[in-house]
Protein backbone atom coordinates (compact mmCIF):
# COMPACT_ATOMS: atom_id res chain seq x y z
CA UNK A 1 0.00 0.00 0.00
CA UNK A 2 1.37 3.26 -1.32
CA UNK A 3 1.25 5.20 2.29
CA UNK A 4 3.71 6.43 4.84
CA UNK A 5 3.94 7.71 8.15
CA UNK A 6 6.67 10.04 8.85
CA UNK A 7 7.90 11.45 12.24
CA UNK A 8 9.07 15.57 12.35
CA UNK A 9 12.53 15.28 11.86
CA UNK A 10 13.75 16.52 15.40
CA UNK A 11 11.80 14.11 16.73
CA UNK A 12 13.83 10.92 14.95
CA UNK A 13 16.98 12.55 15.64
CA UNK A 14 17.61 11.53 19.09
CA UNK A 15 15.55 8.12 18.50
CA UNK A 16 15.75 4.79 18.60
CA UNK A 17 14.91 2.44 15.85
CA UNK A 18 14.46 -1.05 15.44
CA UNK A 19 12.27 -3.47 13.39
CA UNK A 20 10.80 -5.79 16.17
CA UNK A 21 8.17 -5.75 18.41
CA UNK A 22 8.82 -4.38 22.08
CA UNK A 23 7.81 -7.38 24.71
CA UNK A 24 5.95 -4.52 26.38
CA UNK A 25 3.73 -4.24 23.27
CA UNK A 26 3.96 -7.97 22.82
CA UNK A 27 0.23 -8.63 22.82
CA UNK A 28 -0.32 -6.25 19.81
CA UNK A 29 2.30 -8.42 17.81
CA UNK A 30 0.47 -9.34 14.44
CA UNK A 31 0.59 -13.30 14.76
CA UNK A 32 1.83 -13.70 11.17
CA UNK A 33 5.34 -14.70 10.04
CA UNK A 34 6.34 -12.50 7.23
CA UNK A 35 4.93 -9.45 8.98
CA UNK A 36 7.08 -6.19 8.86
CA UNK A 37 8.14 -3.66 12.21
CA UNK A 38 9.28 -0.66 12.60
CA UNK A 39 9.54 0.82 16.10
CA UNK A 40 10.71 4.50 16.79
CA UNK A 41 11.29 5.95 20.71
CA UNK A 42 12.09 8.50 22.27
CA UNK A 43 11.49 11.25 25.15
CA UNK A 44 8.53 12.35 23.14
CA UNK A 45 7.10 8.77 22.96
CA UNK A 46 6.95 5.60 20.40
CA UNK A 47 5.30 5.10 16.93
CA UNK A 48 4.64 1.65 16.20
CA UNK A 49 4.14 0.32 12.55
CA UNK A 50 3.13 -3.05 11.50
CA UNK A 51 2.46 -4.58 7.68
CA UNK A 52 1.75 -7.03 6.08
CA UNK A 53 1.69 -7.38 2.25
CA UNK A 54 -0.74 -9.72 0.74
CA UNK A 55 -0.40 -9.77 -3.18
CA UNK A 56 -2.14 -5.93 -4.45
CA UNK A 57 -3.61 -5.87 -0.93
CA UNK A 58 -2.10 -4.74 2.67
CA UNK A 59 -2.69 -4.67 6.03
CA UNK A 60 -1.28 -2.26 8.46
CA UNK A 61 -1.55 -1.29 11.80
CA UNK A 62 -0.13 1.95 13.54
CA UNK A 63 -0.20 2.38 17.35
CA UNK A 64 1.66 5.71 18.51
CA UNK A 65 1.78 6.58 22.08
CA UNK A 66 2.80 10.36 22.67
CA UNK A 67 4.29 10.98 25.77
CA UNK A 68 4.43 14.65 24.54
CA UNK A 69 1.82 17.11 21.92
CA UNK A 70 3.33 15.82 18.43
CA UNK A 71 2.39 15.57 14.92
CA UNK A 72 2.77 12.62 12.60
CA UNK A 73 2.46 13.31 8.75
CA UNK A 74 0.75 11.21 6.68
CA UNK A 75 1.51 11.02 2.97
CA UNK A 76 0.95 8.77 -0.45
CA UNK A 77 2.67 8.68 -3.23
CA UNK A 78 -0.60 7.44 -5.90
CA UNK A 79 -4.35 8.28 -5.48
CA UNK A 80 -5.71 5.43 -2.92
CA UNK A 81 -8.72 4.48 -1.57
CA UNK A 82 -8.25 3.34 1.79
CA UNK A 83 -10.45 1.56 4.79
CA UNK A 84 -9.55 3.19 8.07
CA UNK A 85 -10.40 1.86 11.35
CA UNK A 86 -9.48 3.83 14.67
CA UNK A 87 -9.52 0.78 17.40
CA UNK A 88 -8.56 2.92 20.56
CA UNK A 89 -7.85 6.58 21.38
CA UNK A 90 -8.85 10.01 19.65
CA UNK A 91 -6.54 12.30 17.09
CA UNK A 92 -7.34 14.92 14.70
CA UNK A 93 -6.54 14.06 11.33
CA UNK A 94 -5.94 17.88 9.19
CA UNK A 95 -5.71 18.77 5.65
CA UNK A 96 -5.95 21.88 3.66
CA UNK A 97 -9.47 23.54 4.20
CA UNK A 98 -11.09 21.00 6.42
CA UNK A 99 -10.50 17.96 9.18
CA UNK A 100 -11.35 14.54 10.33
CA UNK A 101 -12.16 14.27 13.98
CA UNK A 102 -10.57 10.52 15.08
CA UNK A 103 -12.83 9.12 17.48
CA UNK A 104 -12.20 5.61 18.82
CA UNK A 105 -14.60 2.50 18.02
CA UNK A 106 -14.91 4.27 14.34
CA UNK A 107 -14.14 3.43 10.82
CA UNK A 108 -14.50 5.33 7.41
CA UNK A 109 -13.44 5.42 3.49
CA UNK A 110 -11.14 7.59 2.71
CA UNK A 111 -9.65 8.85 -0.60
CA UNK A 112 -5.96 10.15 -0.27
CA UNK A 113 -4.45 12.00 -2.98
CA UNK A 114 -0.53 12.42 -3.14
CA UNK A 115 -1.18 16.30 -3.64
CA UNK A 116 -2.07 16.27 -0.20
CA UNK A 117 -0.38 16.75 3.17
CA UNK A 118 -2.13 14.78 6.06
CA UNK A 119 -1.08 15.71 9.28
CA UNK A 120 -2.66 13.81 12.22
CA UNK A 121 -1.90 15.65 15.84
CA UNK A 122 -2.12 13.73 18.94
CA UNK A 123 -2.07 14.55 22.63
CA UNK A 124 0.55 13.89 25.58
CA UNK A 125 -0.90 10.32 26.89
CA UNK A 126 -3.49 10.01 24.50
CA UNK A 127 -2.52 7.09 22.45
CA UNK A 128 -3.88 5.88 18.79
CA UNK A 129 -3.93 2.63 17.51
CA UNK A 130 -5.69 2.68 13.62
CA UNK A 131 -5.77 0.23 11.28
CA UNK A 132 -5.22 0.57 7.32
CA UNK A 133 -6.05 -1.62 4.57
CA UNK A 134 -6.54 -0.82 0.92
CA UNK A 135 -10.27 -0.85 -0.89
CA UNK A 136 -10.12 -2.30 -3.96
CA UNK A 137 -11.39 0.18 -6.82
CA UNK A 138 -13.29 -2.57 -9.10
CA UNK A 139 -15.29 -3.74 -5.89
CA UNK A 140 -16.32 -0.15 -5.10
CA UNK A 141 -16.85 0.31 -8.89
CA UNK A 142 -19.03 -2.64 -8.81
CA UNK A 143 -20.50 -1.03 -5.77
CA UNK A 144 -21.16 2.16 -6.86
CA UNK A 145 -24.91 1.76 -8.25
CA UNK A 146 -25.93 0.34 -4.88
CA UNK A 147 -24.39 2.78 -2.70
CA UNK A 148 -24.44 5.80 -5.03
CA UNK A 149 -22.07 7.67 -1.91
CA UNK A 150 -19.21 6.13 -3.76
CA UNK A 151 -19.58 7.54 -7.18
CA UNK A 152 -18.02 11.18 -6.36
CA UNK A 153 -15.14 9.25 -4.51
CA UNK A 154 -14.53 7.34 -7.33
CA UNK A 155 -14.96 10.23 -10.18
CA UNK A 156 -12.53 12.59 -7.45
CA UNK A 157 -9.85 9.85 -7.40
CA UNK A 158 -10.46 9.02 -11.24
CA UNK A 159 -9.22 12.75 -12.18
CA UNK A 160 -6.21 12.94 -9.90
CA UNK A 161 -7.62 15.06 -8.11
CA UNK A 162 -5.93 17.03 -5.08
CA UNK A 163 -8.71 17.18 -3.30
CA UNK A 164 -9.52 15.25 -0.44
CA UNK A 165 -12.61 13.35 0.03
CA UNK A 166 -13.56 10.51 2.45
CA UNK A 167 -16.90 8.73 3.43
CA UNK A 168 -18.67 9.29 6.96
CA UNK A 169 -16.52 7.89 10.00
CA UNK A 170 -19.58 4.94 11.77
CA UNK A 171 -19.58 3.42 14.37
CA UNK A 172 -17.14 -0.01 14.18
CA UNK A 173 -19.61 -3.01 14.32
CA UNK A 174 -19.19 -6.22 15.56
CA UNK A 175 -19.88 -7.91 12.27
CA UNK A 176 -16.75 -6.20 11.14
CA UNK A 177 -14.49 -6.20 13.90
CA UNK A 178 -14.48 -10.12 13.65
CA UNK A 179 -13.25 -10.07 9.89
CA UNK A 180 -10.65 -7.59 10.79
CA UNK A 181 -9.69 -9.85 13.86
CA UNK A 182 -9.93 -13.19 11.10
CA UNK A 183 -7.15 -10.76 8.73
CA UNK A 184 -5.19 -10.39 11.32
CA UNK A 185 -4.92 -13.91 12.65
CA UNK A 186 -5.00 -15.88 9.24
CA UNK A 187 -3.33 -18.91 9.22
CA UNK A 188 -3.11 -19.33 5.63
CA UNK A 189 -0.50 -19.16 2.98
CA UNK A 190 0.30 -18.52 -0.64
CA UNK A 191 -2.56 -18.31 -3.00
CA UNK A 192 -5.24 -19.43 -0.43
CA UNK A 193 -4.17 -16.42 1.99
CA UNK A 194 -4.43 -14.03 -0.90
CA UNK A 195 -8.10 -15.11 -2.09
CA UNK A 196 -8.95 -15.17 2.10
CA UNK A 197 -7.46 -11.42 2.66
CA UNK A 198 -9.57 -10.67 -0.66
CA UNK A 199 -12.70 -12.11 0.52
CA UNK A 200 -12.35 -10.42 4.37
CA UNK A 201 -11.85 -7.09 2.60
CA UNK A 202 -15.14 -7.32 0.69
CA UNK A 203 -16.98 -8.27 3.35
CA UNK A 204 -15.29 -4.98 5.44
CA UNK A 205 -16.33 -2.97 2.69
CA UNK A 206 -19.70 -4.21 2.15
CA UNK A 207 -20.50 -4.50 5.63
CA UNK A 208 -19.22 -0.53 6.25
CA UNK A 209 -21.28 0.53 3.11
CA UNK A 210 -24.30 -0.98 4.36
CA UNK A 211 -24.48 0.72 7.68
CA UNK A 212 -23.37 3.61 6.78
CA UNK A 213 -26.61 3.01 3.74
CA UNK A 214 -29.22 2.05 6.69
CA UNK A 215 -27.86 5.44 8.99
CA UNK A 216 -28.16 8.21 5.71
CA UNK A 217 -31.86 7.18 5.56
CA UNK A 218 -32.08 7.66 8.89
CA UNK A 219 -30.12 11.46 8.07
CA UNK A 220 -32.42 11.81 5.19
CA UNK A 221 -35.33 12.06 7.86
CA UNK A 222 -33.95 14.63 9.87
CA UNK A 223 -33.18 16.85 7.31
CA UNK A 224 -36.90 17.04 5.99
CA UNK A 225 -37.20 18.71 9.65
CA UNK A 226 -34.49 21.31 8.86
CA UNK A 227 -34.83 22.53 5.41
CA UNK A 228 -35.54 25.97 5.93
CA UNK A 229 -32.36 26.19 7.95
CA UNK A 230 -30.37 24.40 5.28
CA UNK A 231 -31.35 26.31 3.22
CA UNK A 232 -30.69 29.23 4.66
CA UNK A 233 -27.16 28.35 5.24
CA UNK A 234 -26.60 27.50 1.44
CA UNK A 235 -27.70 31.38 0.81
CA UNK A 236 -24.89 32.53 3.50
CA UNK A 237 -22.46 30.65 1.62
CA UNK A 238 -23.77 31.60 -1.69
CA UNK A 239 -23.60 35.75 -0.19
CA UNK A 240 -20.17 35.01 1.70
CA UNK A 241 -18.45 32.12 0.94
CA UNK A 242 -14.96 33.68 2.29
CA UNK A 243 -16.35 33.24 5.71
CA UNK A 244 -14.64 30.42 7.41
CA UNK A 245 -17.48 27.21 7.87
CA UNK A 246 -16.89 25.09 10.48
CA UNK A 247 -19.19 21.95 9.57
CA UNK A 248 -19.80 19.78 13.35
CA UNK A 249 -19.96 23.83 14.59
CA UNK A 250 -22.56 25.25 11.89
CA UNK A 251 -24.13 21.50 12.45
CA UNK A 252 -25.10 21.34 15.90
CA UNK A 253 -26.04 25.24 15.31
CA UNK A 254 -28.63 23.69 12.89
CA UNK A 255 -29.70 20.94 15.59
CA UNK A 256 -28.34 18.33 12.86
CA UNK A 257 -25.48 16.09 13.67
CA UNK A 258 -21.95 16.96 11.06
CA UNK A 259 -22.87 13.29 8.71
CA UNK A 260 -26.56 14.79 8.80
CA UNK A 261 -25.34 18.24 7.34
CA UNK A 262 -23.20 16.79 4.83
CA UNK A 263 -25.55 14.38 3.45
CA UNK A 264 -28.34 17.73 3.02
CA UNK A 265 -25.57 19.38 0.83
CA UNK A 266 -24.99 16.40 -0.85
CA UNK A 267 -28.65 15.63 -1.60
CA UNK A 268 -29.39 19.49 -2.27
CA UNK A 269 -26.07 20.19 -4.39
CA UNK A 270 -24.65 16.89 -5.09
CA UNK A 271 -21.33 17.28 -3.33
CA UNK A 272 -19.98 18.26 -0.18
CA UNK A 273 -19.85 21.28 2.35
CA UNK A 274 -16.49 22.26 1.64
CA UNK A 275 -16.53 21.48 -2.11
CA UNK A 276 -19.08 23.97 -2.40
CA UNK A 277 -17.73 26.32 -0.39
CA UNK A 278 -14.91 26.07 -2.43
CA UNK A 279 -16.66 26.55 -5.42
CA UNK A 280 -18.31 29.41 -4.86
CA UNK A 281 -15.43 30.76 -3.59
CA UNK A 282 -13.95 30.45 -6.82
CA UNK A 283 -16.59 31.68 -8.72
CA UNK A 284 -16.79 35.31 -6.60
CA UNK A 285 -13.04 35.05 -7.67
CA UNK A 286 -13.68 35.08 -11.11
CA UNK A 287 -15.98 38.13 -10.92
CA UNK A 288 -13.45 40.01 -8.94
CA UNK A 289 -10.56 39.07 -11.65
CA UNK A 290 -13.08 40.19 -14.23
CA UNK A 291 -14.06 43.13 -12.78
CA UNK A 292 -11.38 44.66 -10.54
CA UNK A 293 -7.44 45.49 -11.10
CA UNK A 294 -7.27 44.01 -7.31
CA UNK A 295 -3.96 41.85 -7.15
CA UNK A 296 -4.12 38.17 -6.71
CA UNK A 297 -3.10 38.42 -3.33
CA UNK A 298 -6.07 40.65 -2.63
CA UNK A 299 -8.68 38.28 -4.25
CA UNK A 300 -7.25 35.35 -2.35
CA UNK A 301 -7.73 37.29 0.84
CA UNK A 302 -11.30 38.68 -0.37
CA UNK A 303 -12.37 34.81 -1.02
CA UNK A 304 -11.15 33.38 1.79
CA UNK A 305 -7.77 32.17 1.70
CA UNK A 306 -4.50 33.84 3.43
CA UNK A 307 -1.93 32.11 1.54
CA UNK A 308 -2.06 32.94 -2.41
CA UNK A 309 -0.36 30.18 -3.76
CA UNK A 310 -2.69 27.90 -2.53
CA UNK A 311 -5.62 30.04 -4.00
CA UNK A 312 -3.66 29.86 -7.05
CA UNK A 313 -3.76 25.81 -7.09
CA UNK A 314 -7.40 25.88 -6.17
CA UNK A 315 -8.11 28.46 -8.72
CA UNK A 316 -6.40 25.93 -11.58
CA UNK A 317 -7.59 22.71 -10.31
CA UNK A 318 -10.90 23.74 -10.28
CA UNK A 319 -11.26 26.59 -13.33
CA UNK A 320 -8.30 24.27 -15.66
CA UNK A 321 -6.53 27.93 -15.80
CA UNK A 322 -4.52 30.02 -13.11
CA UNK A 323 -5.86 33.25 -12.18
CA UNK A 324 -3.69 35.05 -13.74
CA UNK A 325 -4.64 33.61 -17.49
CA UNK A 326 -8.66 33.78 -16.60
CA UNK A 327 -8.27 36.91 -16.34
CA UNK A 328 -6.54 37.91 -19.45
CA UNK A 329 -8.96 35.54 -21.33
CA UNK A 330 -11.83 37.26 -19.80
CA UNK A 331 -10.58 40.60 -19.44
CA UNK A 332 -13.21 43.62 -20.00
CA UNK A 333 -13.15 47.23 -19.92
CA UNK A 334 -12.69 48.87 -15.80
């Protein structure tokens, strides 16, 4: 799996290293022969990797126990789809624009794009133990009619996109926790172990997708309660996108819960909170390029965003021109 955790650099300086399990994590040990360790230590704490590769597919667990505030950077280097699965403890998981809120007992889909930074920040004696595997794109392709959620994930990652998107974070089942367990404890080998990690995976995926199914119905209720104020909210963005939206905040504001919220703007405007936010954010851009000599930098601050070369890389990603060139192609009289 194309994904890597990396420690701040002062942090691994005065470290230890080694590629075994410590006997005082002993009973987190993954029970299979050819699995891989790396263990880092120091004053600040230990960061615990585990993997195992099983043909296309992996299996990895992190565990990370902070004995100090730190940050761990998470990074891939080709557009994934991954299963994620926080087991124990609580982190914050932030990316450009938005945020995942780690809470333990939880799992979610998540699309990573190698444009993107992932930084995940943990507290002094709060420790994290996740676990990773890799979704297979032609299952959720085959998927995709049932649980129509998937679609945007799939056209976002089909177009190399650098944004990020990821399904809602549910609560971890019992039906799944025992095919994670049967991964993690296979006895098999060769081919058998292969079409066994394949099968366990599927019935992850499925299992997540049909929860998660059963709980937006449950959403879709709700927000037939709380259209007027989702609507209204969609006409403050539309008047000011630039002002900063905090989802779970504006959420509970709304007396929806953050999935809830979401799922209106995806049902209303077919994608998601900040997507839109970030579109019409770029499109007040455009009128200010069209109709203004204001710099860049001043449009990037008047839509939102503080640092300009990031508007810039929104700006092209999303328009297929930089600001610069939309402006001289749509250049009128001032």
């Amino acid at each position: 799996m194309p994904i890597e955790f990396r420690l701040p650099g002062h942090l691994t300086r005065d470290a230890v290293l080694t590629h075994v399990v410590p006997v005082r994590y002993r009973k987190m040990r993954l029970p299979i022969e050819d699995a891989t360790a790396a263990c880092i230590s120091g004053k600040w704490g230990t960061f615990l990797q585990q993997q195992v590769q099983v043909a296309d597919n992996s299996y990895s667990e992190l565990y990370i126990e902070p004995a100090e505030d730190i940050s761990v950077t998470l990074a891939v280097s080709q557009p994934v789809i991954i299963v994620h699965t926080v087991v124990a403890g609580n982190a914050r998981m932030i990316f450009p624009d938005s945020h995942i809120q780690l809470q333990s007992g939880k799992i979610g889909l998540q699309y990573l794009s190698p444009e993107v930074e992932y930084t995940i920040q943990l507290q002094a004696g709060h420790p994290l133990r996740s676990v990773y595997f890799q979704a297979p794109v032609t299952l959720l392709q085959e998927l995709a009619d049932t649980y129509p959620q998937l679609k945007d994930m799939l056209k976002t990652m089909r177009s190399g996109s650098g944004y990020s998107a990821h399904l809602p974070y549910i609560r971890l089942s019992a039906a799944v926790r025992t095919e994670m367990e049967k991964m993690k404890n296979c006895p098999l080998a060769g081919q058998a172990r292969t079409q066994y990690y394949g099968n366990r995976i599927s019935d992850v995926v499925i299992a997540y997708l049909d929860n998660m199914h059963r709980i937006n119905l449950q959403d879709s209720r709700m927000i037939l309660l709380h259209e007027k104020e989702i609507d209204e909210f969609i006409e403050r963005v539309d008047r000011c996108p630039e002002e900063h939206v905090n989802v779970e905040e504006r959420a509970h504001a709304l007396g929806l819960t953050e999935r809830a919220l979401e799922n209106a703007f995806k049902l209303k405007l077919g994608s998601t909170v900040k997507i839109y936010v970030l579109q019409q954010r770029v499109e007040k851009a455009k009128q200010l390029l069209v109709a203004t000599m204001h710099t860049i930098t001043d449009i990037a601050l008047e839509v939102g965003y503080t640092d300009p070369s990031y508007f810039i890389r929104i700006f092209k990603q999303t328009a297929g021109v930089t600001p610069g060139r939309y402006r001289s192609d749509h250049s009128a009289a001032i």
